[in-house]
Protein backbone atom coordinates (compact mmCIF):
# COMPACT_ATOMS: atom_id res chain seq x y z
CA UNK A 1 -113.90 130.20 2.20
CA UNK A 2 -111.21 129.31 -0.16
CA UNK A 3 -109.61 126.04 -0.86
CA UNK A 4 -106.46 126.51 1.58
CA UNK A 5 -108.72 127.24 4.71
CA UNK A 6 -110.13 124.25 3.71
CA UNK A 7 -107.19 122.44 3.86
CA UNK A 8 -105.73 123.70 6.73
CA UNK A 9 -108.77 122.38 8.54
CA UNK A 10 -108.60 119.00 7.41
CA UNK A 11 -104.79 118.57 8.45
CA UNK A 12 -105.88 120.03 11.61
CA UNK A 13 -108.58 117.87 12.08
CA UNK A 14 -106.42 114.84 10.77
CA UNK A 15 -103.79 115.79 13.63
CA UNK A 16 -106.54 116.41 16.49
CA UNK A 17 -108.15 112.72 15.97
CA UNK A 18 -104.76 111.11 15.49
CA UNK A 19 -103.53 112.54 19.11
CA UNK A 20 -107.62 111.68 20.51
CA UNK A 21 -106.68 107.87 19.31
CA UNK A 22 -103.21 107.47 20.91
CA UNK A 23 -104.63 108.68 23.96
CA UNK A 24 -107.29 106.65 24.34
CA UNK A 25 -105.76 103.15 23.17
CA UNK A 26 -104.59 100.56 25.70
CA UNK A 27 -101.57 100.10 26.76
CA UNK A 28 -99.65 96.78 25.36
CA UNK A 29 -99.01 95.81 28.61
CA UNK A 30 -102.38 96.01 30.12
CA UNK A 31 -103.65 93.94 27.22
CA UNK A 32 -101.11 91.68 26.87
CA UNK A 33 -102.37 90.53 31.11
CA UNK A 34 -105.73 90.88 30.47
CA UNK A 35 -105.80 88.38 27.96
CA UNK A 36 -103.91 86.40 30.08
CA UNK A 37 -106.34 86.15 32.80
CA UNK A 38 -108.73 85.44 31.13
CA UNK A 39 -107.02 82.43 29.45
CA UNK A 40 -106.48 81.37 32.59
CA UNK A 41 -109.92 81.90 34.34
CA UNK A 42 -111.57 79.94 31.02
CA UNK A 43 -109.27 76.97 32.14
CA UNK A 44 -110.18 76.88 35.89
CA UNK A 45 -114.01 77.02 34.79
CA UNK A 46 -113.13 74.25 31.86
CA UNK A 47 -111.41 72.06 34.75
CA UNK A 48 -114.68 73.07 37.38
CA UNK A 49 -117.17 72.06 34.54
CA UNK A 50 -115.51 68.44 33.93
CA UNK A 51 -115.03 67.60 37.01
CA UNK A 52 -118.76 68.53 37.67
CA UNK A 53 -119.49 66.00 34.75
CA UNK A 54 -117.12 63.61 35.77
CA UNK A 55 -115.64 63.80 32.65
């Protein structure tokens, strides 16, 4: 094995993972209303729990 194969199969390797991670990353969109729910879900059980405690 020379130094060139070598190479070669770190680029390729560098290229294969780089594609693997775009795929498998969330969409902005899907995150950005995620998050959102779930802001607003914490607030309806914040609201629930004072008005449990009378607070």
């Amino acid at each position: 094995m020379n130094k060139m194969d070598f190479i070669k199969g770190v680029g390729l390797g560098m290229v294969a993972g780089a594609a693997v991670s775009m795929m498998c990353t969330p969409k902005k969109k899907h995150a950005k209303t995620t998050a959102g729910k779930m802001i607003k879900t914490a607030g309806r059980i914040l609201n629930d729990v004072q008005d449990t405690m009378c607070l």
